[in-house]
Protein backbone atom coordinates (compact mmCIF):
# COMPACT_ATOMS: atom_id res chain seq x y z
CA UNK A 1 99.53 -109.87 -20.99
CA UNK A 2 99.51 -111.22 -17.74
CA UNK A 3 102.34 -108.82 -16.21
CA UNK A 4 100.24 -106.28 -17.54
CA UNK A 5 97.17 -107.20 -15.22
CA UNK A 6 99.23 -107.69 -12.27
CA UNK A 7 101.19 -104.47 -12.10
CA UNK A 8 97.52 -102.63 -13.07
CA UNK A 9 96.60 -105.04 -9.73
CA UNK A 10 99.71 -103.50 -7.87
CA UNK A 11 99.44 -100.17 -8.51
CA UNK A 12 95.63 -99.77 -8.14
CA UNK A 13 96.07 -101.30 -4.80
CA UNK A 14 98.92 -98.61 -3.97
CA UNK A 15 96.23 -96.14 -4.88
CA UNK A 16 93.74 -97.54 -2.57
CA UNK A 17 96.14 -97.48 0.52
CA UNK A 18 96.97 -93.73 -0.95
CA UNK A 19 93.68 -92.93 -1.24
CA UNK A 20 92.79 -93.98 3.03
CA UNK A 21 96.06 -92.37 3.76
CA UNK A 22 95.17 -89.66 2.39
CA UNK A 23 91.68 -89.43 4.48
CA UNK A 24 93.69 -90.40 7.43
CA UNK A 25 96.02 -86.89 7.04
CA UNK A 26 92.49 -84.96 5.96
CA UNK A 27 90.54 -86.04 9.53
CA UNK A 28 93.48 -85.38 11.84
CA UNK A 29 94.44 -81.97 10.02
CA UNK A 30 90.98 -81.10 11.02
CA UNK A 31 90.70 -82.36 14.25
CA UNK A 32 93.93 -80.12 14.77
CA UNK A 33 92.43 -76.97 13.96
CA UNK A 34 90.24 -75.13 16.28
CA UNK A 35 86.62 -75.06 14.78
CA UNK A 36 86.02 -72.04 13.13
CA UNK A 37 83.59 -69.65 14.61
CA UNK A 38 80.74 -68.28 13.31
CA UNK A 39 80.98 -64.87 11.58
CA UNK A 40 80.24 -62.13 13.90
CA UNK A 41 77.31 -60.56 12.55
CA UNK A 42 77.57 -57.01 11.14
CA UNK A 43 76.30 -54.46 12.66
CA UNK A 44 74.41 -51.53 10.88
CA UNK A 45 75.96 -48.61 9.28
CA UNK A 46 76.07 -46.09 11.81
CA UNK A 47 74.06 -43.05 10.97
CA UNK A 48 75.33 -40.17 8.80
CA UNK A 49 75.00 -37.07 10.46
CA UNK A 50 73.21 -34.07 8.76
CA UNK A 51 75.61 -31.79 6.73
CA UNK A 52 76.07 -28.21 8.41
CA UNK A 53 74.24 -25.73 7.31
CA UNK A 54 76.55 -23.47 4.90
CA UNK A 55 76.91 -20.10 5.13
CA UNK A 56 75.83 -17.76 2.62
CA UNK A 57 78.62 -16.42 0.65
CA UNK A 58 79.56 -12.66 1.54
CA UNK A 59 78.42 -10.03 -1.32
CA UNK A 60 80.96 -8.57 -3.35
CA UNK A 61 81.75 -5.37 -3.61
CA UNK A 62 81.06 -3.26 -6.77
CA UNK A 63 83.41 -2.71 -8.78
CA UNK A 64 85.38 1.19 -8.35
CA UNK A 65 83.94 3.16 -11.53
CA UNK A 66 86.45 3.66 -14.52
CA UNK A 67 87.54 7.02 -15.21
CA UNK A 68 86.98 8.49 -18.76
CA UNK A 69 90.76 7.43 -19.81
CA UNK A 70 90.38 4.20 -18.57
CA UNK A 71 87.55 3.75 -20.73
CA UNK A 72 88.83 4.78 -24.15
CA UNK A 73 92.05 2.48 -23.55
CA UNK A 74 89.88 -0.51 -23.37
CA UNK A 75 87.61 0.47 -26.33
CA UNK A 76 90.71 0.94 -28.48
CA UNK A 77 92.22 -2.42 -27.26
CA UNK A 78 88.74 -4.24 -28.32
CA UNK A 79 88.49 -2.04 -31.72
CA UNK A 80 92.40 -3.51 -32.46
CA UNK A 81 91.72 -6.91 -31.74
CA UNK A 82 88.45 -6.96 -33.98
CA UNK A 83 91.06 -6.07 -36.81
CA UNK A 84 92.30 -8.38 -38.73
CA UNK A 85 96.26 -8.66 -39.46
CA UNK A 86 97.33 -5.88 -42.03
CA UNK A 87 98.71 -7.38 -45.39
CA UNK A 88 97.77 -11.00 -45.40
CA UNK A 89 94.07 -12.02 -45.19
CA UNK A 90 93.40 -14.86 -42.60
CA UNK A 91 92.62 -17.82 -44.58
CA UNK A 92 89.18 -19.23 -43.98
CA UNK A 93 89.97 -22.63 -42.66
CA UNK A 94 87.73 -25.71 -44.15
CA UNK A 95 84.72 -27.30 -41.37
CA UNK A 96 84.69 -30.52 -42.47
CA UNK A 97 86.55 -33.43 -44.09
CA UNK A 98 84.06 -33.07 -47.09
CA UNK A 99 85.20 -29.57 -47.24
CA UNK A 100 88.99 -30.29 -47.17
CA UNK A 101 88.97 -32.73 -49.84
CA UNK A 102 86.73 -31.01 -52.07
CA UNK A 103 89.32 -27.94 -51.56
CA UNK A 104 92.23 -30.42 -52.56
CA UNK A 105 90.41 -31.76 -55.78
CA UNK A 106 88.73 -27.75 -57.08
CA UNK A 107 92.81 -26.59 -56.60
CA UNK A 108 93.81 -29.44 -58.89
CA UNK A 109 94.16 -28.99 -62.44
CA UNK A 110 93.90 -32.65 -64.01
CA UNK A 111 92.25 -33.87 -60.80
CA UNK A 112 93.61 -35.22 -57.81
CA UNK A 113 94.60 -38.71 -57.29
CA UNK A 114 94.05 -41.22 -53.80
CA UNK A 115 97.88 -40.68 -53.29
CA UNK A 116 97.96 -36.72 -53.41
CA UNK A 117 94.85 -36.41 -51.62
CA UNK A 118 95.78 -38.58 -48.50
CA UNK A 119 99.31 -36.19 -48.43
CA UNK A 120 97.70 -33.03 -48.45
CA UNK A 121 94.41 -33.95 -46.22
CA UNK A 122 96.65 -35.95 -44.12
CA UNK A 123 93.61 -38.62 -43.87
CA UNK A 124 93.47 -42.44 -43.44
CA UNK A 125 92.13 -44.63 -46.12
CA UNK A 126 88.78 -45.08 -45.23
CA UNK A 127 87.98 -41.63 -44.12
CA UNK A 128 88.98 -40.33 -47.83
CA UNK A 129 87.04 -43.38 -49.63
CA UNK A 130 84.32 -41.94 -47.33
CA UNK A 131 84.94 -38.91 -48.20
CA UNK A 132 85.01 -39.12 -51.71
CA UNK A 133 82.33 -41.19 -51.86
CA UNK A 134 79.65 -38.86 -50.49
CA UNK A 135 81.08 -35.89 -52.76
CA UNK A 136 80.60 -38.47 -55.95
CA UNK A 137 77.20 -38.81 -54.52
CA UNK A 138 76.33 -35.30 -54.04
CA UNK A 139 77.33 -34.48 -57.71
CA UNK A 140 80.28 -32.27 -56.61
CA UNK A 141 83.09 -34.79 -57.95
CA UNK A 142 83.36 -36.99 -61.19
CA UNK A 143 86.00 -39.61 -61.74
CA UNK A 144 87.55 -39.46 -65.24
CA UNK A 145 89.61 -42.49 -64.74
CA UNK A 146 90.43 -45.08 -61.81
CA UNK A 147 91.83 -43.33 -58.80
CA UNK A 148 91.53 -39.96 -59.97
CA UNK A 149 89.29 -36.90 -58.62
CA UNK A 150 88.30 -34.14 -61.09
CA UNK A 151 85.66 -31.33 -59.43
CA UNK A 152 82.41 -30.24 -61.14
């Protein structure tokens, strides 16, 4: 026990002459370097000058006037692009994600499970729970059994 106390004597006496050593290197590294000046003071932003004035833009020019065959060819071009593809009808596309999985379940004949929905809607989890959950709610969709989708 008493070995103990004297090296805890030693060394806390090596960290006292560490410790003035220490201040000793602190006061001549400042000594050595030049005192620091004082911060120039900023001066103010200088001034922004006003913008130019921009010029007005020229006028343009009207346009030449069509000639009478000029005209039909564009009617005709906007009367064939109202038109819809001959032989196939364009499929009316579903809005919303109610929509689309409402769609999935009416095409089903014994109803539509989780797994066959989330293939064919190509939806996450939680947006089909969703999903499903506001069509139950709405009246649109029962569920005969666990898992499975059957439309009104």
């Amino acid at each position: 026990m008493t070995k103990m106390k004297d090296q805890l004597k030693s060394i806390s006496k090596s960290l006292v002459s560490l410790s003035k050593q220490v201040d000793r290197l602190t006061k001549q590294a400042t000594e050595l370097q030049p005192a620091k000046k004082a911060a120039p003071k900023r001066k103010a932003a200088p001034k922004r000058k006003a913008a130019p004035k921009r010029k007005a833009a020229p006028k343009r020019k009207a346009a030449p006037k069509k000639t009478a065959a000029a005209a039909k060819t564009t009617a005709t071009r906007k009367v064939a692009a109202k038109k819809a593809p001959a032989g196939k009808k364009a499929a009316a596309k579903p809005t919303t994600v109610l929509d689309t999985v409402f769609n999935v379940i009416k095409r089903s004949r014994k109803g539509a499970s989780i797994a066959v929905l989330k293939t064919k809607t190509g939806l996450d989890s939680r947006q089909l729970s969703n999903a499903l959950y506001k069509l139950s709610k709405k009246g649109m969709v029962k569920t005969p059994s666990r898992g499975v989708y059957v439309s009104n």
